[in-house]
Protein backbone atom coordinates (compact mmCIF):
# COMPACT_ATOMS: atom_id res chain seq x y z
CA UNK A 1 102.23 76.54 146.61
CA UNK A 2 105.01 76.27 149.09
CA UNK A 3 107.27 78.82 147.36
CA UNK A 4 103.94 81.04 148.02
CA UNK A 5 104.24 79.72 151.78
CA UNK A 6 100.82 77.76 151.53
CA UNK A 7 100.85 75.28 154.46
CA UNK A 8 102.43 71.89 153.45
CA UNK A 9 99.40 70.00 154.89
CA UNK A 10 96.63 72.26 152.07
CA UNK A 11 100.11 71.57 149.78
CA UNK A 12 100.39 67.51 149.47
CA UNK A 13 96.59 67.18 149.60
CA UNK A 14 95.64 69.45 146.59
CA UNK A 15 98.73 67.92 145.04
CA UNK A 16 97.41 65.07 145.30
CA UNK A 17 94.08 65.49 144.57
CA UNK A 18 94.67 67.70 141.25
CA UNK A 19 96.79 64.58 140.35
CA UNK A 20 93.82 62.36 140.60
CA UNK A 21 91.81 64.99 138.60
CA UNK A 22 93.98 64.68 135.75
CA UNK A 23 94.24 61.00 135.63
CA UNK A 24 91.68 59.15 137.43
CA UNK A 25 88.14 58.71 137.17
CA UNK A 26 85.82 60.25 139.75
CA UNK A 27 85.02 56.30 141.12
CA UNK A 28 88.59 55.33 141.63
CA UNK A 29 89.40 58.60 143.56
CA UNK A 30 86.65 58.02 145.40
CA UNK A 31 88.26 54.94 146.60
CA UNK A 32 91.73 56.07 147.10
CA UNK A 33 91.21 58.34 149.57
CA UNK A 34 88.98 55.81 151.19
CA UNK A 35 91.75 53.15 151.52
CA UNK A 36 93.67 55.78 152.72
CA UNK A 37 91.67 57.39 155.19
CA UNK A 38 90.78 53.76 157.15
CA UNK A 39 94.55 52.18 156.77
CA UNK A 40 95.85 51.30 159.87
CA UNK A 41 99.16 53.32 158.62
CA UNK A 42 98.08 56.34 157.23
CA UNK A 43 95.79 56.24 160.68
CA UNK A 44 98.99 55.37 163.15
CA UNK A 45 101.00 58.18 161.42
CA UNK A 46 98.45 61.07 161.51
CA UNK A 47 98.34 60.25 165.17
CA UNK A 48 101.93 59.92 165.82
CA UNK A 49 102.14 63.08 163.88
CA UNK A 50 99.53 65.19 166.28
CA UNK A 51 101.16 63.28 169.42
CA UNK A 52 104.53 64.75 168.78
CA UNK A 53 103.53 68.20 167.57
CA UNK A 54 101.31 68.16 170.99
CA UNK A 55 104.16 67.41 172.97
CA UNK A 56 106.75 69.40 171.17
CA UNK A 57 104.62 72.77 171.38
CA UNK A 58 103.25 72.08 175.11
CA UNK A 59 107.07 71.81 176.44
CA UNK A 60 107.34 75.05 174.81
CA UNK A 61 103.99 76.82 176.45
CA UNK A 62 104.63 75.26 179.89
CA UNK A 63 108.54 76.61 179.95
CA UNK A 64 110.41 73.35 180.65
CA UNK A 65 112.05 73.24 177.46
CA UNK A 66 113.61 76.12 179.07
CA UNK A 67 114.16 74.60 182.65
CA UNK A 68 115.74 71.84 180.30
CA UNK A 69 118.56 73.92 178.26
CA UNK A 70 119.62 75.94 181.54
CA UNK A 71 119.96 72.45 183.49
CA UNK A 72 121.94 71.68 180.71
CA UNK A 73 124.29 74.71 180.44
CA UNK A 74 124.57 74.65 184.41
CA UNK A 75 125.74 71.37 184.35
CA UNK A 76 128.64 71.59 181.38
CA UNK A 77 131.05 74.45 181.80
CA UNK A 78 132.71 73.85 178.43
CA UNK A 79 131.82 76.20 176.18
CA UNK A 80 132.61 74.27 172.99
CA UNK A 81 130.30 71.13 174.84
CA UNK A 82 127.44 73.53 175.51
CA UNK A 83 127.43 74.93 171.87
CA UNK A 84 127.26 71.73 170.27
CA UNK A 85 124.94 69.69 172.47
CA UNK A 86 122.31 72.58 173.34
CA UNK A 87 121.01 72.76 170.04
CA UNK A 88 120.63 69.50 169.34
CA UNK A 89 118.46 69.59 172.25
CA UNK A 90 116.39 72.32 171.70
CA UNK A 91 116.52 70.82 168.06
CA UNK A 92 114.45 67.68 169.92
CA UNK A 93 111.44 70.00 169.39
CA UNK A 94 110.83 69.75 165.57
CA UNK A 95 109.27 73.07 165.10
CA UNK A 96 109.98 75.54 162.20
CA UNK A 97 112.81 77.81 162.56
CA UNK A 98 113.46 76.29 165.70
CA UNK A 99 117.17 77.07 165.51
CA UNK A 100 116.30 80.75 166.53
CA UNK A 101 115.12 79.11 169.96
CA UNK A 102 118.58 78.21 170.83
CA UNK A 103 120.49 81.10 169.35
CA UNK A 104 120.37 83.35 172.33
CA UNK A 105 121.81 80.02 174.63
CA UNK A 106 124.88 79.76 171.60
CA UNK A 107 125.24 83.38 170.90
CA UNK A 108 126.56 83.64 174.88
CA UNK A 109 129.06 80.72 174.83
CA UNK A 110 130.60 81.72 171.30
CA UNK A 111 131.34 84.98 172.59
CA UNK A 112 133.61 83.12 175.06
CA UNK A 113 134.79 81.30 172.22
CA UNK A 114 135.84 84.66 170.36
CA UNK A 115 133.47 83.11 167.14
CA UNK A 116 132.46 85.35 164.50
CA UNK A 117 129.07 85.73 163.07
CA UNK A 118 129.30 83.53 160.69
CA UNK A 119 130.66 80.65 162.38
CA UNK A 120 127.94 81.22 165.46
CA UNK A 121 125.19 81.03 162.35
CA UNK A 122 126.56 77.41 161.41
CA UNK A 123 127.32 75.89 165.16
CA UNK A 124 124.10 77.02 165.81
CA UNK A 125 122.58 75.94 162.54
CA UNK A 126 124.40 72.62 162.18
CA UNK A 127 124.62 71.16 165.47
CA UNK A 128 120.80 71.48 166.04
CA UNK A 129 120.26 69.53 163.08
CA UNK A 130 122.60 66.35 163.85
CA UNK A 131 120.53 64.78 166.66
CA UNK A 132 116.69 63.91 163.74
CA UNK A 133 118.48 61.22 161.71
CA UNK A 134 118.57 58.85 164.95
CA UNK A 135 115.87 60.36 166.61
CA UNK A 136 113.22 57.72 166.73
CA UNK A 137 110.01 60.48 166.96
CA UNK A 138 111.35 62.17 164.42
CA UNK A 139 108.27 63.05 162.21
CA UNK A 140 110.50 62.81 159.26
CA UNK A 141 111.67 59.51 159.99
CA UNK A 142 108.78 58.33 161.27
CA UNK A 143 107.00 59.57 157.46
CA UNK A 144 109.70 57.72 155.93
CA UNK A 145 109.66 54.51 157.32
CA UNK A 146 105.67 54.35 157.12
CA UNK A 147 106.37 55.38 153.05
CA UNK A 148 109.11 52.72 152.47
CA UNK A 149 107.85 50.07 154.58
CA UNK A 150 110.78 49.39 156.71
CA UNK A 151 110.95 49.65 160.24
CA UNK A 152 112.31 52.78 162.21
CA UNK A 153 115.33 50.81 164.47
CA UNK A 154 116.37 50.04 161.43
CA UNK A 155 116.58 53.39 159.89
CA UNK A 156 118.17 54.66 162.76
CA UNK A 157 121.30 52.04 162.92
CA UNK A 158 122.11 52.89 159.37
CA UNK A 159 122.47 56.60 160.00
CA UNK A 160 124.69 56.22 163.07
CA UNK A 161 127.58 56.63 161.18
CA UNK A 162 126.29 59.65 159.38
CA UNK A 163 125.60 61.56 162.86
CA UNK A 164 128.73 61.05 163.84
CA UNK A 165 130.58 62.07 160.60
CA UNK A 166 127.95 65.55 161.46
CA UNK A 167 129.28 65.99 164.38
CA UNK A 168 132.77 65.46 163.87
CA UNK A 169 132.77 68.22 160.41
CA UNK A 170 130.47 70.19 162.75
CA UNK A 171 133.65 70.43 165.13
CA UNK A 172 136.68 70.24 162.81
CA UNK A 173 134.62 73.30 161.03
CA UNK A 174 133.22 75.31 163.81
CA UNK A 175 134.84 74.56 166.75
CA UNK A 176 138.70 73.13 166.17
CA UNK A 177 140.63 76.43 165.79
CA UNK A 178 138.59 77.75 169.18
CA UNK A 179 140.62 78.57 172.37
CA UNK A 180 139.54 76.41 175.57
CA UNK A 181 137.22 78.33 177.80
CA UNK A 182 138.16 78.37 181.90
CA UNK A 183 135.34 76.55 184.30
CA UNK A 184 133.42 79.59 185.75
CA UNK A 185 134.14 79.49 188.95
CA UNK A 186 132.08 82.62 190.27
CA UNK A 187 128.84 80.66 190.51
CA UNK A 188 128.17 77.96 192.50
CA UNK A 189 126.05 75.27 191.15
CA UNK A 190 124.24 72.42 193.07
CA UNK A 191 124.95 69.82 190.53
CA UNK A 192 122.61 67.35 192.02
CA UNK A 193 119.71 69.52 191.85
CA UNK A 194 120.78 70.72 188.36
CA UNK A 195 121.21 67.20 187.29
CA UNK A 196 117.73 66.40 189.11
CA UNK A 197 115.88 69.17 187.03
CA UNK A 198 117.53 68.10 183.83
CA UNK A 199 116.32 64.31 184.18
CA UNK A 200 113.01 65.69 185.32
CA UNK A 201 112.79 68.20 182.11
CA UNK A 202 113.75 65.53 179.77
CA UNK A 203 111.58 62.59 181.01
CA UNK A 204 109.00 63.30 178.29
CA UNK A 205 111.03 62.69 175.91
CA UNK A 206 112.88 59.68 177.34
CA UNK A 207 109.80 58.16 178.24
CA UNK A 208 108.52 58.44 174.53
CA UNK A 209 112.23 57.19 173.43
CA UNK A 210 111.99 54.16 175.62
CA UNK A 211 108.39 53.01 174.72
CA UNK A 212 109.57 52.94 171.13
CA UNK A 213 112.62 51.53 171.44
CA UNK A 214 112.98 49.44 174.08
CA UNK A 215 109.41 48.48 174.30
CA UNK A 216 108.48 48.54 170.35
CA UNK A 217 105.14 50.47 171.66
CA UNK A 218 103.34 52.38 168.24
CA UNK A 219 104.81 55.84 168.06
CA UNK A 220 101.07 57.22 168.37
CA UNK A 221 100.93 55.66 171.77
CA UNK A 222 104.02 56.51 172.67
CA UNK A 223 103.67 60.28 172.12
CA UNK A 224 101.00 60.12 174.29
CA UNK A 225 103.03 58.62 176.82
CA UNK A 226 105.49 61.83 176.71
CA UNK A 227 102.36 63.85 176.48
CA UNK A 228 101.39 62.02 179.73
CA UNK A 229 104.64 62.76 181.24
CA UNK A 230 104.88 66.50 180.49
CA UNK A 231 101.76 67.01 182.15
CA UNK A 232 102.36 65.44 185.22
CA UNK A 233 105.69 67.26 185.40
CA UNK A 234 104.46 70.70 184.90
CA UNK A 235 100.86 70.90 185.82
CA UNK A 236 99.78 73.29 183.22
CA UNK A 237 96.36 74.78 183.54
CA UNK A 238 93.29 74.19 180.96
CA UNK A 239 94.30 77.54 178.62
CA UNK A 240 98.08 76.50 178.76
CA UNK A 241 97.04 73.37 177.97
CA UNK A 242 94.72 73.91 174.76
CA UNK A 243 96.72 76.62 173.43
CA UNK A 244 98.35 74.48 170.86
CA UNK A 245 95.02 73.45 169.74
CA UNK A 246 93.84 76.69 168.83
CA UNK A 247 96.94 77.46 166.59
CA UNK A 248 96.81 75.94 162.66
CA UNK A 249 100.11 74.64 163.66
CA UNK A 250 99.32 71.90 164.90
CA UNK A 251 96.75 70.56 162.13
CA UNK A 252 98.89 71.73 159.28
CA UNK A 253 101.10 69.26 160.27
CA UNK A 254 98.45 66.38 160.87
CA UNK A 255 96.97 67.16 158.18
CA UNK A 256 100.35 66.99 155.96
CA UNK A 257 100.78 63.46 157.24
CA UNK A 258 97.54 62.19 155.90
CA UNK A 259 98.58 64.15 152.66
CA UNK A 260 101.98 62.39 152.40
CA UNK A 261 99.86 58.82 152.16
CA UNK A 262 97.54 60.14 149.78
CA UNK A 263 100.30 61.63 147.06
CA UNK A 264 101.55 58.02 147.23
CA UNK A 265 98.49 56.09 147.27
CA UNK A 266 97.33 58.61 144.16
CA UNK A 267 101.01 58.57 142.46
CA UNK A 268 100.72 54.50 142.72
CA UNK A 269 97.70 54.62 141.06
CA UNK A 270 98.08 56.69 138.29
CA UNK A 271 101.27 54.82 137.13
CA UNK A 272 103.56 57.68 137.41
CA UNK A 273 106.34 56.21 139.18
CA UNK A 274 106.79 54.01 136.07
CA UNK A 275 108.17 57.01 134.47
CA UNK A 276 111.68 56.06 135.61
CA UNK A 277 111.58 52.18 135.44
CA UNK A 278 113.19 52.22 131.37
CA UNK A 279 115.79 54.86 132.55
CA UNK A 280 116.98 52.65 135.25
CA UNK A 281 116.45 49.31 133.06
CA UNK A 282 118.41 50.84 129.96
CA UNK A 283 121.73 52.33 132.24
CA UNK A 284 120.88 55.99 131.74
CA UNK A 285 120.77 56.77 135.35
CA UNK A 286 121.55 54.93 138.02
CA UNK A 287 119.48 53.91 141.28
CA UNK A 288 121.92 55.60 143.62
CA UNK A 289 121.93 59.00 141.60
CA UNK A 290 117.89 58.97 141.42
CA UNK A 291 117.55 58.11 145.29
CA UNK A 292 120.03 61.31 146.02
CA UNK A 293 119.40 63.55 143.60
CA UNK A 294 115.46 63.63 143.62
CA UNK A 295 114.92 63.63 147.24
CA UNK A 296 117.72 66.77 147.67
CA UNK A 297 116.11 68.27 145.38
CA UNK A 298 113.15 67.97 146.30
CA UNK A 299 113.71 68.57 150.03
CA UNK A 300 115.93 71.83 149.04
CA UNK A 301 113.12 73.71 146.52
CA UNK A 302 109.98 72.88 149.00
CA UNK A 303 111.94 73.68 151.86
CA UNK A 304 110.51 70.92 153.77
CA UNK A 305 112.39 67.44 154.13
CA UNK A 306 108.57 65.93 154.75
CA UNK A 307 107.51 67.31 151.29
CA UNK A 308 110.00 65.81 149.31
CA UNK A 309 110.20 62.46 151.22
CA UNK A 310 106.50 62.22 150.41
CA UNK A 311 107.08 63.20 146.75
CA UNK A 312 110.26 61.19 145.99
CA UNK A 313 109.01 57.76 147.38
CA UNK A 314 105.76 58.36 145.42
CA UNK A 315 107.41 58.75 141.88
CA UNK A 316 109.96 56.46 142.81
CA UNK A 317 107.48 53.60 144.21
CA UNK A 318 107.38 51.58 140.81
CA UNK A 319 111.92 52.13 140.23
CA UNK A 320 113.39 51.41 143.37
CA UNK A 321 112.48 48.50 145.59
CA UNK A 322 112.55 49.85 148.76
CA UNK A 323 114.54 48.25 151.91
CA UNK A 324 116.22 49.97 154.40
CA UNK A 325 119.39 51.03 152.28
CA UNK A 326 117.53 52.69 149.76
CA UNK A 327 115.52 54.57 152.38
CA UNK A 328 118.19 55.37 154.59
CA UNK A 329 119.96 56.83 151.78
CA UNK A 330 116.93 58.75 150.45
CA UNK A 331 116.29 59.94 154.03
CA UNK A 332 119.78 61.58 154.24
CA UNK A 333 119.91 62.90 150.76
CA UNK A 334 116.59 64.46 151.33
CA UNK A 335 117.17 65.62 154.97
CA UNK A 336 120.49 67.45 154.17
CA UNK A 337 119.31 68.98 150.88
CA UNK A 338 117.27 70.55 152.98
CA UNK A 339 119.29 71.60 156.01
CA UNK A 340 121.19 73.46 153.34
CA UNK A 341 118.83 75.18 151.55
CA UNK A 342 118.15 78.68 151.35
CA UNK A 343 114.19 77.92 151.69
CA UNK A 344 114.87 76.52 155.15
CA UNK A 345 113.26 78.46 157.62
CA UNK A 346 115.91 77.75 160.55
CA UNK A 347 119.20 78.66 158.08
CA UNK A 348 117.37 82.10 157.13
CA UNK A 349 116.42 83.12 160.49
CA UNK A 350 119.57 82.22 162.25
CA UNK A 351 121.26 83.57 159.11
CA UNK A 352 119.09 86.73 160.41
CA UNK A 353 119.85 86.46 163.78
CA UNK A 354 123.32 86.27 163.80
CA UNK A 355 123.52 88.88 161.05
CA UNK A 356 125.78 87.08 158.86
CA UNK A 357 125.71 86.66 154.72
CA UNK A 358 124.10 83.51 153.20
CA UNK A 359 127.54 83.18 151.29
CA UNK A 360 129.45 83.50 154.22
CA UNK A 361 127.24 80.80 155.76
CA UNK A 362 127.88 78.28 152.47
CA UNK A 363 131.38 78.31 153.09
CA UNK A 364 131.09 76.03 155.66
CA UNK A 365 127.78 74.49 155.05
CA UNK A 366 128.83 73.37 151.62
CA UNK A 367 131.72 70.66 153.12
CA UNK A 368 129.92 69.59 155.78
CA UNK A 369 127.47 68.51 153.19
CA UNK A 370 129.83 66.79 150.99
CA UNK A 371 131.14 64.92 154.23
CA UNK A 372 128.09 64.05 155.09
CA UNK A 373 126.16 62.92 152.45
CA UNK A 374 129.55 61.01 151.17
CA UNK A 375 129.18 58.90 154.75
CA UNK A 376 125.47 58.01 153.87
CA UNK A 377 126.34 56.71 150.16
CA UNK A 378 129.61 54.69 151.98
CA UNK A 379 127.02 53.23 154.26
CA UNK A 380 124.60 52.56 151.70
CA UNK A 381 127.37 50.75 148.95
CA UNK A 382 129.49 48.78 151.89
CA UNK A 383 126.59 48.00 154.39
């Protein structure tokens, strides 16, 4: 259904209920997707879920995301600064193909940098994508600590190191080689004001950062918060304002949430995760191979690192006794696989974009993986 590009939301929920079909009775369904519907964290995820898409697609209608990124490239006259931090915060709105929202911002400064096409594809492409492991309203991360039962801070502290083993392959790739760019000094900027619009712009977010983090508020109240925020900031009218209600956006992604807890709820039930238990318990395969390689994999043929999150904790449930080192580690082997993979919307289009050759593109994608993912199993083994 995904390779057919069915919405993952209609995806996860007939997956789940054709599983049911073909192994439950009518009675227990019945009752597995009523413990799912009224628990407190299926409920507190489908709202955190529709909180952050709400705030992620109204800074795009009302334009500050904009007012945000031109703060920001105001501000920092480095070039090689401006292409690796500007995606990552355009990145801060998870939306699909996303990447293609900051490629005219990178496409400007790389040209100063004298960067081909296929190293502007993967600055663009790989710096946008370091910024969700520690993001703490990441949807992803947010799905997977709900799944695994382990709390977000903790998530987050375990892939510090990764992010910054990201960002340093990101810049030993991309940007070492790279001549240093001179300050512009034709325009005048008012850096107060700049800096004053940029900590205006990115209040939302901050404010929905802070009420998780420092204040340990539920991420579906916090979103809200940032919602809250946004609105004050930018006044939008009524039609600005419902406009991402009227798209399917928005509920294909709500309604992928609530199908993430049922695929579990249904796999837990059915006893399919018990399919790996004698593997494990004989020495066939290892724990560490099963919570990298099936998430990747996962993550890399759906396209979506949501999907196979959802799919890898639920046939993993009854193997691997999930704490935080077993999820941080399937978060970042499911999260890369599918930063990487060719049915990843924001590789293809700024692939597209930048008119450079998926092969090309591997080149450099293909280390930065290795180096990655070989920081999230050192993390996982010595921490």
């Amino acid at each position: 259904m995904i390779y057919k590009r069915v919405n993952l939301g209609i995806t996860l929920n007939a997956a789940a209920l054709l599983l049911a079909l073909l192994a439950l009775d009518i009675s227990t369904i019945g009752l597995v997707i009523y413990e799912t519907t009224i628990s407190p964290l299926t409920i507190s995820l489908v709202t955190a879920t529709f909180g952050i898409m709400f705030l992620s697609l109204l800074y795009k209608e009302t334009k500050v995301i904009d007012a945000l990124s031109t703060s920001l490239s105001k501000l920092v006259k480095n070039s090689k600064v401006i292409v690796s931090v500007l995606p990552a915060v355009v990145g801060l709105l998870p939306v699909g193909g996303g990447a293609l929202m900051s490629a005219p911002l990178v496409e400007a400064e790389t040209e100063k940098l004298g960067l081909k096409g296929d190293k502007k594809t993967y600055v663009n492409l790989w710096f946008r994508h370091t910024i969700f492991p520690v993001y703490p309203v990441s949807q992803v991360l947010i799905l997977t600590a709900m799944l695994t039962g382990v709390t977000i801070t903790g998530l987050i502290l375990r892939q510090i190191p990764v992010v910054i083993a990201m960002v340093l392959v990101g810049y030993w790739i991309g940007l070492r080689k790279t001549p240093k760019t001179e300050q512009e000094k034709s325009i005048n900027v008012d850096r107060k004001i700049e800096l004053r619009r940029l900590v205006i712009t990115f209040s939302p977010i901050i404010s929905t950062i802070v009420a998780v983090v420092l204040f340990d508020v539920d991420v579906a109240i916090a979103a809200f918060i940032g919602v809250a925020v946004l609105l004050i900031i930018a006044k939008p009218n009524f039609k600005i304002f419902v406009k991402p209600l009227k798209g399917w956006g928005i509920w294909g992604i709500t309604l992928a949430a609530y199908g993430a807890f049922l695929l579990r709820n249904v796999a837990d039930k059915t006893g399919i995760s018990q399919v790996f238990t004698p593997i494990v318990a004989n020495g066939n395969v290892d724990i560490l191979v099963l919570l990298i390689v099936i998430p990747a994999f996962l993550s890399a043929i759906t396209g979506s690192p949501s999907g196979g999150i959802a799919i890898s904790v639920s046939i993993l449930a009854g193997t691997v006794n999930f704490d935080v080192a077993s999820a941080a580690l399937l978060y970042i082997a499911s999260y890369l696989g599918y930063v990487v993979a060719p049915t990843h919307l924001c590789l293809v289009l700024t692939a597209e974009y930048f008119e450079c050759s998926l092969g090309k593109l591997y080149r450099y994608l293909i280390p930065s993986l290795i180096a990655s993912l070989a920081t999230g199993i050192l993390v996982y083994l010595l921490l």
